[in-house]
C-alpha atoms as a PDB file:
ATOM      1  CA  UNK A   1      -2.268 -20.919   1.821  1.00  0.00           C
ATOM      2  CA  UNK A   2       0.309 -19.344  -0.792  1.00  0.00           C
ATOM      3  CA  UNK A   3       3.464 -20.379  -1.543  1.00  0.00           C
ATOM      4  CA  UNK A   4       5.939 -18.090  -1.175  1.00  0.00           C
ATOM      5  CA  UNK A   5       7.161 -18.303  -5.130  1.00  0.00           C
ATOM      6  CA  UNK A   6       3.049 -17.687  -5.716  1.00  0.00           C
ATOM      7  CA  UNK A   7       2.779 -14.698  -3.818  1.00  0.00           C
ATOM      8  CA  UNK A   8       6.050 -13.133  -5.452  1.00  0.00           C
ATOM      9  CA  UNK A   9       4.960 -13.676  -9.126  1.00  0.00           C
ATOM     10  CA  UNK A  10       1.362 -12.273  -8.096  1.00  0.00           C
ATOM     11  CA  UNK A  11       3.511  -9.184  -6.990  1.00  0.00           C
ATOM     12  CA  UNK A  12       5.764  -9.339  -9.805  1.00  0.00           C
ATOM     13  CA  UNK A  13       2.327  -9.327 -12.537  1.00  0.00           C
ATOM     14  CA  UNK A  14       0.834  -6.038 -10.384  1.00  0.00           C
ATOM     15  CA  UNK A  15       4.022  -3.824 -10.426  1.00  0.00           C
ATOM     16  CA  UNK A  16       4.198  -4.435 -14.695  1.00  0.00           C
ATOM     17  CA  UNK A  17       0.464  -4.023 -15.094  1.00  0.00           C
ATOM     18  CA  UNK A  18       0.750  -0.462 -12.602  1.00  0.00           C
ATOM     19  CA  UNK A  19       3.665   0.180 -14.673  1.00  0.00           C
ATOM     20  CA  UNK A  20       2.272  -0.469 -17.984  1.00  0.00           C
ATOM     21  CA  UNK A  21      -0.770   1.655 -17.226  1.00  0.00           C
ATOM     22  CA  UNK A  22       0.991   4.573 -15.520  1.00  0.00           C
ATOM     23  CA  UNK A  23      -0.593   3.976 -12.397  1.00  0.00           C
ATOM     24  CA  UNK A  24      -0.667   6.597  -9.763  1.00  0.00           C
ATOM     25  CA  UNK A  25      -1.559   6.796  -6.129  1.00  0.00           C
ATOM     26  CA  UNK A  26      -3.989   7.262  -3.640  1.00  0.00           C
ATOM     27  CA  UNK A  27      -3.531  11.555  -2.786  1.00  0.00           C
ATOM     28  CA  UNK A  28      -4.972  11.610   0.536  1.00  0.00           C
ATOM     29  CA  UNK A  29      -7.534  14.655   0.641  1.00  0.00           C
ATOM     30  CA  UNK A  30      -7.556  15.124   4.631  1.00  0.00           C
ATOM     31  CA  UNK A  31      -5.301  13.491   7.367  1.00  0.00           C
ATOM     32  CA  UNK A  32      -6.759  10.111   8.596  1.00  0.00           C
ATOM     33  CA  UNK A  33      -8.601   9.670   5.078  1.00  0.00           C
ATOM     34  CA  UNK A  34     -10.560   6.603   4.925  1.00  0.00           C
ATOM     35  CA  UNK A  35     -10.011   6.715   0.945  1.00  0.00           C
ATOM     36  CA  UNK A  36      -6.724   4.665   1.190  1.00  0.00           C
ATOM     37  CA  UNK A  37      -8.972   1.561   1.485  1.00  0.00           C
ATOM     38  CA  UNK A  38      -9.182   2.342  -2.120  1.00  0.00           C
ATOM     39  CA  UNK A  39      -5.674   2.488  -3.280  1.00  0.00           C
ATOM     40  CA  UNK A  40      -4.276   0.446  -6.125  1.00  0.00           C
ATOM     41  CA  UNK A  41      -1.392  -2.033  -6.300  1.00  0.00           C
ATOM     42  CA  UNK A  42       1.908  -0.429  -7.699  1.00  0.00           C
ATOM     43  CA  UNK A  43       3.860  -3.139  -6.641  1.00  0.00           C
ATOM     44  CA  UNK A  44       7.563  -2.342  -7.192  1.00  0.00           C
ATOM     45  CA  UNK A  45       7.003   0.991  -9.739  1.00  0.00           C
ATOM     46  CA  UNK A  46       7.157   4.665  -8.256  1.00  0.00           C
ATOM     47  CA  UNK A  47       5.504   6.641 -10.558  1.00  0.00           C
ATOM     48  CA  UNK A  48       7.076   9.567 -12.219  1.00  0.00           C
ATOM     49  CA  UNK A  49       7.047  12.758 -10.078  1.00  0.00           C
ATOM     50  CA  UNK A  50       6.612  10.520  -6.867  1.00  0.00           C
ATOM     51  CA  UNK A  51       9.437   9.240  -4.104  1.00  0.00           C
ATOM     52  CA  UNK A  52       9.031   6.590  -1.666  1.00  0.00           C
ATOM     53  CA  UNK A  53       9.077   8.189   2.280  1.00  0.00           C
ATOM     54  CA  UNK A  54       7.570   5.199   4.119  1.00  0.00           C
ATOM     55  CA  UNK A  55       6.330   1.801   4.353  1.00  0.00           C
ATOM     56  CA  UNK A  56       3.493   0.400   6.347  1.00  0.00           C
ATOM     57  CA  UNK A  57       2.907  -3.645   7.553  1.00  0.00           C
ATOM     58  CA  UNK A  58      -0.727  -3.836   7.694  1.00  0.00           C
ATOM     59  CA  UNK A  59      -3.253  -6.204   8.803  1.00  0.00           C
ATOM     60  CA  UNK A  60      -5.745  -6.986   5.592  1.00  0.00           C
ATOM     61  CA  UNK A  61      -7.642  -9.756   7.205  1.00  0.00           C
ATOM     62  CA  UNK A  62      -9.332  -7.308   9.294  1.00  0.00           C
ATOM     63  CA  UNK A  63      -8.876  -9.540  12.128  1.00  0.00           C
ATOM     64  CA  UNK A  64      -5.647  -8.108  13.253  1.00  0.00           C
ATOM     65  CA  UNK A  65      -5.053  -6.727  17.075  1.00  0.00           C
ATOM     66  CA  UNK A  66      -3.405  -3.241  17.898  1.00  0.00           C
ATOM     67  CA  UNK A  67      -0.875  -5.309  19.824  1.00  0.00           C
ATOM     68  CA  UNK A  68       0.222  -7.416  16.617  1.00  0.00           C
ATOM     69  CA  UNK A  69       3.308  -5.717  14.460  1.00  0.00           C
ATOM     70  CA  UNK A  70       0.924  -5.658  11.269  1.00  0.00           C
ATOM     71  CA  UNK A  71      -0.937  -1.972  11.743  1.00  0.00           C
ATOM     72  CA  UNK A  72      -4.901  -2.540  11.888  1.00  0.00           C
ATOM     73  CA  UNK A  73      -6.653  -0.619   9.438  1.00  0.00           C
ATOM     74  CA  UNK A  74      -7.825   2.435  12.368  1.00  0.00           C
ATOM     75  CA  UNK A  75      -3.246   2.111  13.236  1.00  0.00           C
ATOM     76  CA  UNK A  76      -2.698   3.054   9.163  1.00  0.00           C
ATOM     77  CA  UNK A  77      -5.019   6.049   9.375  1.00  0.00           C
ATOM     78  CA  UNK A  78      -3.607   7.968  12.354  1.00  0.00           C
ATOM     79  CA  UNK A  79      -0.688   7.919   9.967  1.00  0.00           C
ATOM     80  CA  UNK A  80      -2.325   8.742   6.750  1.00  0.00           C
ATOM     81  CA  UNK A  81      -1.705  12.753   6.116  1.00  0.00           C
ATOM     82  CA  UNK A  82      -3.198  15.128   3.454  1.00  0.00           C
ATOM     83  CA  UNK A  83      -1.180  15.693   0.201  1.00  0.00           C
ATOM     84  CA  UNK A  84       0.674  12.148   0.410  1.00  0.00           C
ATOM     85  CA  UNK A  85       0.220   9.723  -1.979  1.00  0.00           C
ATOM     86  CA  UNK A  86      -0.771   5.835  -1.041  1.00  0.00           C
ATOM     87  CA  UNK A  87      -0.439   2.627  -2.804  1.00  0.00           C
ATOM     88  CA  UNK A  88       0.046  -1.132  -2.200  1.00  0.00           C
ATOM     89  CA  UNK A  89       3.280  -2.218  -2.520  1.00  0.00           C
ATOM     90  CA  UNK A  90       3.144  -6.164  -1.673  1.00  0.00           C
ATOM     91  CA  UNK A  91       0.297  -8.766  -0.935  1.00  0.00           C
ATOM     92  CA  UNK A  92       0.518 -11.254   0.916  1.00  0.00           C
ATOM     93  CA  UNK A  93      -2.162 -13.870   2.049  1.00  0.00           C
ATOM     94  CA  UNK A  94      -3.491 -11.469   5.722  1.00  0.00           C
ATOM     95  CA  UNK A  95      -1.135  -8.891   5.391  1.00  0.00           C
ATOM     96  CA  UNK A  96       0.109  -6.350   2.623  1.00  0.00           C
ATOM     97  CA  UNK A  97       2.578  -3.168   2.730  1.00  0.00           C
ATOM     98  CA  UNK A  98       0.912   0.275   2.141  1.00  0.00           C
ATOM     99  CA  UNK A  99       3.711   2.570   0.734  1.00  0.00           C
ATOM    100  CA  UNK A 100       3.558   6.246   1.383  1.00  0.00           C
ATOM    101  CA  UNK A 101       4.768   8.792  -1.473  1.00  0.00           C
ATOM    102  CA  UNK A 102       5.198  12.406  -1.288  1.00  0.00           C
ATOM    103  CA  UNK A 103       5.956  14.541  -4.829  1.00  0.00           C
ATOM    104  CA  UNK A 104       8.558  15.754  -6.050  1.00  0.00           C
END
């Protein structure tokens, strides 16, 4: 199991390598698109052009329950909508935060 201080400085190393590579996210191509499995880390860093509009606790163990507060993976994508943008904004050991970004 992580230590809390681990699983910050983890997060801390993904949001400068995101920003030092001008990472972008996920753009969903359809609502409910399964492609979001795929999105990167951006930590902390909004890139350029984006805004933040939402934040998702989701189960990453794959063993999660509908009735648990983490979102299951089939939970995220009844939210997931065409045109948004998707990233990971924390890790942690069985659960993570999807963000949700929209242009601007």
């Amino acid at each position: 199991m992580y230590d809390l201080k681990v699983i910050v400085a983890m997060n801390n190393e993904k949001t400068r390598e995101a920003k030092k590579d001008k990472r972008k996210p996920y753009i969903a191509k359809y609502n409910g698109d399964e492609g979001v499995k795929t999105c990167k880390i951006l930590g902390d860093y909004t890139p350029q052009g984006w805004e933040e509009v939402n934040s998702y606790f989701v189960d990453s163990s794959g063993l999660g329950s509908e009735s648990e507060p983490a979102l299951t993976f089939k939970q995220l994508l009844e939210k997931v909508k065409k045109g948004f943008g998707y990233a990971i904004g924390e890790v942690g050991q069985f659960q993570l935060y999807i963000i949700e970004y929209k242009r601007i």
